[in-house]
C-alpha atoms as a PDB file:
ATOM      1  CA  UNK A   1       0.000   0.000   0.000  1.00  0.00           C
ATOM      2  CA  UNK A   2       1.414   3.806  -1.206  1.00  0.00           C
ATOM      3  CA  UNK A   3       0.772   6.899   1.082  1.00  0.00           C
ATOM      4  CA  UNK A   4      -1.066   9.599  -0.501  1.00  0.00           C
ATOM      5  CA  UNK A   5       2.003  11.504  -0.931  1.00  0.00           C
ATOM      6  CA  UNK A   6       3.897   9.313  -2.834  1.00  0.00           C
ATOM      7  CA  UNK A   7       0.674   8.627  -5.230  1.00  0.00           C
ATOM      8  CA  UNK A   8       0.195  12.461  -5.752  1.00  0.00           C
ATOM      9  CA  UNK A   9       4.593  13.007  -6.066  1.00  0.00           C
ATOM     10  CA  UNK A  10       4.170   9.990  -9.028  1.00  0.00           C
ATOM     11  CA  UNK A  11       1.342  11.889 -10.843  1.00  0.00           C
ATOM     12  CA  UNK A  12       2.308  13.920 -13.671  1.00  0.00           C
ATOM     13  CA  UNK A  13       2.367  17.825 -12.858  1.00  0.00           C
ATOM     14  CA  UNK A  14      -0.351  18.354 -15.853  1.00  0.00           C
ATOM     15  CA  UNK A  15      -3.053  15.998 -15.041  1.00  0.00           C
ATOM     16  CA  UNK A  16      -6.323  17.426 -13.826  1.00  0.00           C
ATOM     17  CA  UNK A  17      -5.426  15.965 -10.480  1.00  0.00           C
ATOM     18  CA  UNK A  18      -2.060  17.465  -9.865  1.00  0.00           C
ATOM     19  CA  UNK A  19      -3.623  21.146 -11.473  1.00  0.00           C
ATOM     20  CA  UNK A  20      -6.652  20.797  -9.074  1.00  0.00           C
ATOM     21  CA  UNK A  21      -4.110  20.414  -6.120  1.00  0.00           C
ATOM     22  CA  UNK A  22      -1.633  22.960  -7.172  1.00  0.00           C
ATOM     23  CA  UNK A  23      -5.137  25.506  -7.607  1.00  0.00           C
ATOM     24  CA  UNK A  24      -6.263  24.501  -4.188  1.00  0.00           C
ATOM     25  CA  UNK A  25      -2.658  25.536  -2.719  1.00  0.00           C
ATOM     26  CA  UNK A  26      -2.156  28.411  -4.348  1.00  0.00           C
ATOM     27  CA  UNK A  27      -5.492  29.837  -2.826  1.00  0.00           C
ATOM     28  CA  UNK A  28      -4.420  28.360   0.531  1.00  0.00           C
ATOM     29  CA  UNK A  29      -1.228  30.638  -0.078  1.00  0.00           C
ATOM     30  CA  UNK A  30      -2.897  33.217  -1.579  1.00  0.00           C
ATOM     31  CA  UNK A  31      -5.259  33.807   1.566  1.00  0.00           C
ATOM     32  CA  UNK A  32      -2.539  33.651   3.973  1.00  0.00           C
ATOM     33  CA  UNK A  33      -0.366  35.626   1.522  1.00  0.00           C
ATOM     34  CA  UNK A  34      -3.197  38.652   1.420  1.00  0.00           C
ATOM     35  CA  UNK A  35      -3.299  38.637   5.345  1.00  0.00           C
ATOM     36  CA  UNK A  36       0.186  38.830   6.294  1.00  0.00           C
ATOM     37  CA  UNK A  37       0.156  41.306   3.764  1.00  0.00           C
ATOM     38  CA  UNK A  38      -3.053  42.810   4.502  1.00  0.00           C
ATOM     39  CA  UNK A  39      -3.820  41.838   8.413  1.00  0.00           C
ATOM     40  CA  UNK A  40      -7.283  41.960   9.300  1.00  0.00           C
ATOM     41  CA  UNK A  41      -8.486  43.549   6.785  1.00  0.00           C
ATOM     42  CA  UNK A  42      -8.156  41.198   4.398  1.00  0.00           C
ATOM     43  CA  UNK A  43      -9.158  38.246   6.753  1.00  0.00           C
ATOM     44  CA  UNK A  44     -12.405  40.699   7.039  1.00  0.00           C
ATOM     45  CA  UNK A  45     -13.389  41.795   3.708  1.00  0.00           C
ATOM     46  CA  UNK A  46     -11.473  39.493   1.202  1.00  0.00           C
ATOM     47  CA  UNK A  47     -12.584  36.166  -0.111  1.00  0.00           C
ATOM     48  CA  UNK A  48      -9.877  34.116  -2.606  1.00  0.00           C
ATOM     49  CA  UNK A  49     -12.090  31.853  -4.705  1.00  0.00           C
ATOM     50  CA  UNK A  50     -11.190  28.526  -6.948  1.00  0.00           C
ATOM     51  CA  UNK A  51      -8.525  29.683  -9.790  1.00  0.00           C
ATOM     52  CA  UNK A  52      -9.625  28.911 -13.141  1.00  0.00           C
ATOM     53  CA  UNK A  53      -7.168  29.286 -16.358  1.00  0.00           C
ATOM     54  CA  UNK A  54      -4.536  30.909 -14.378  1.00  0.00           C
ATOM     55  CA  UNK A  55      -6.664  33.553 -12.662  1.00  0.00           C
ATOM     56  CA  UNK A  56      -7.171  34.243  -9.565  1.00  0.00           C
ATOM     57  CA  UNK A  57     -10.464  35.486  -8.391  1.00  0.00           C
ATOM     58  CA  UNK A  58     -10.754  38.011  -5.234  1.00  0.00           C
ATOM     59  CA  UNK A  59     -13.592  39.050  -3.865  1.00  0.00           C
ATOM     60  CA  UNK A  60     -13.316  42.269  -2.034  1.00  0.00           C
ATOM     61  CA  UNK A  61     -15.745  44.026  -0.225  1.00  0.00           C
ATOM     62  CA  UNK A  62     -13.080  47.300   0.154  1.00  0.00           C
ATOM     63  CA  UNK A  63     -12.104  49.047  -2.528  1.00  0.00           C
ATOM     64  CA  UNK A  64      -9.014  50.896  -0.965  1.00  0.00           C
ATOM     65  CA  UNK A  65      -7.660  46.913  -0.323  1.00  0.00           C
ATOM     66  CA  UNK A  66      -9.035  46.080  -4.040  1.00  0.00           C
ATOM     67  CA  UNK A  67      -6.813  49.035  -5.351  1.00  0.00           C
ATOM     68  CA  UNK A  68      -3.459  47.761  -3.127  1.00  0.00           C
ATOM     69  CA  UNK A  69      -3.579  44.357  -4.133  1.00  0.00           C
ATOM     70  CA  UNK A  70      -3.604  45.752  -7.480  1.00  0.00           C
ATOM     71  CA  UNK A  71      -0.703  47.584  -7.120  1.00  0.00           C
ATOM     72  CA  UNK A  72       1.285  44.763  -5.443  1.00  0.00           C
ATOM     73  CA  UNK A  73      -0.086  42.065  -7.777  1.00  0.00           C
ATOM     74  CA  UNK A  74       3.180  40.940  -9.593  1.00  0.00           C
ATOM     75  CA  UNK A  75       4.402  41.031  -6.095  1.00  0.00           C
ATOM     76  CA  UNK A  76       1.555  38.683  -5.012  1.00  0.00           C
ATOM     77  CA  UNK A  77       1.387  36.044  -8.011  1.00  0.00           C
ATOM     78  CA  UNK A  78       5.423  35.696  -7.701  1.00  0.00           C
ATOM     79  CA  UNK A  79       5.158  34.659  -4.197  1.00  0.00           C
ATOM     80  CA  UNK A  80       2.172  31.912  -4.583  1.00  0.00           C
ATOM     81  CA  UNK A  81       3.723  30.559  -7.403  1.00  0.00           C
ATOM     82  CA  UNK A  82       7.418  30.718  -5.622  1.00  0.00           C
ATOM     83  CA  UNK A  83       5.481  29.070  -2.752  1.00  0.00           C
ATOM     84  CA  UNK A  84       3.892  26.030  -4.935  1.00  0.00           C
ATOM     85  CA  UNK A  85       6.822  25.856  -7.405  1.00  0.00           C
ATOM     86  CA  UNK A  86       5.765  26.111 -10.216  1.00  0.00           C
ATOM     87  CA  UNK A  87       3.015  29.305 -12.306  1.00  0.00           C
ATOM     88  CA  UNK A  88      -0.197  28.285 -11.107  1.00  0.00           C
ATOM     89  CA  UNK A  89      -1.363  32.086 -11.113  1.00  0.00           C
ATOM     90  CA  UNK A  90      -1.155  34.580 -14.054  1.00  0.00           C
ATOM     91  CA  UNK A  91      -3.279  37.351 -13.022  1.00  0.00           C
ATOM     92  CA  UNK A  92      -5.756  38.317 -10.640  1.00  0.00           C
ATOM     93  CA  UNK A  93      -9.165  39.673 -11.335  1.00  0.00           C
ATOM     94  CA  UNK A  94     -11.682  40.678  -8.498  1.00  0.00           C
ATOM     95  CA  UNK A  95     -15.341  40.100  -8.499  1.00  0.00           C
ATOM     96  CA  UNK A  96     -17.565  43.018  -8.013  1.00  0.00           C
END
């Protein structure tokens, strides 16, 4: 019997499993990212959501945070994807 880990290490880094777990960690690291960044303001008025084709979705219920994640973006998407090791995220949009 394999451990998880050694299933998932095995799995090639393009299959719909390995992109689904590399999504789900980059918006792990993307929430903690935004609120050591952030503090509690983003814990309070921020929500990362699911990324889909290399974007990551934000919604934000400030507009003053909305407008400094902007500005720090490259910032932002070179740390998750320094994080998970490889480019999960591209850009970052925000839901209104």
């Amino acid at each position: 019997m394999h451990s998880l880990g050694n299933i998932i290490g095995n799995k090639d880094h393009h299959s719909s499993l390995m992109r689904g777990v590399s999504g789900a960690m980059a918006v792990e690291e993307a929430s903690k990212l935004l609120i050591s960044i952030f503090g509690s303001t983003a814990r309070n008025t921020c929500q990362v959501m699911p990324i889909k084709n290399r974007i990551l979705l934000i919604a934000c219920l400030s507009s003053v945070l909305e407008d400094e994640i902007k500005k720090r973006e490259k910032e932002i998407i070179d740390n998750i994807n320094r994080k998970i090791g490889e480019c999960v995220v591209e850009k970052i949009r925000f839901l209104a």
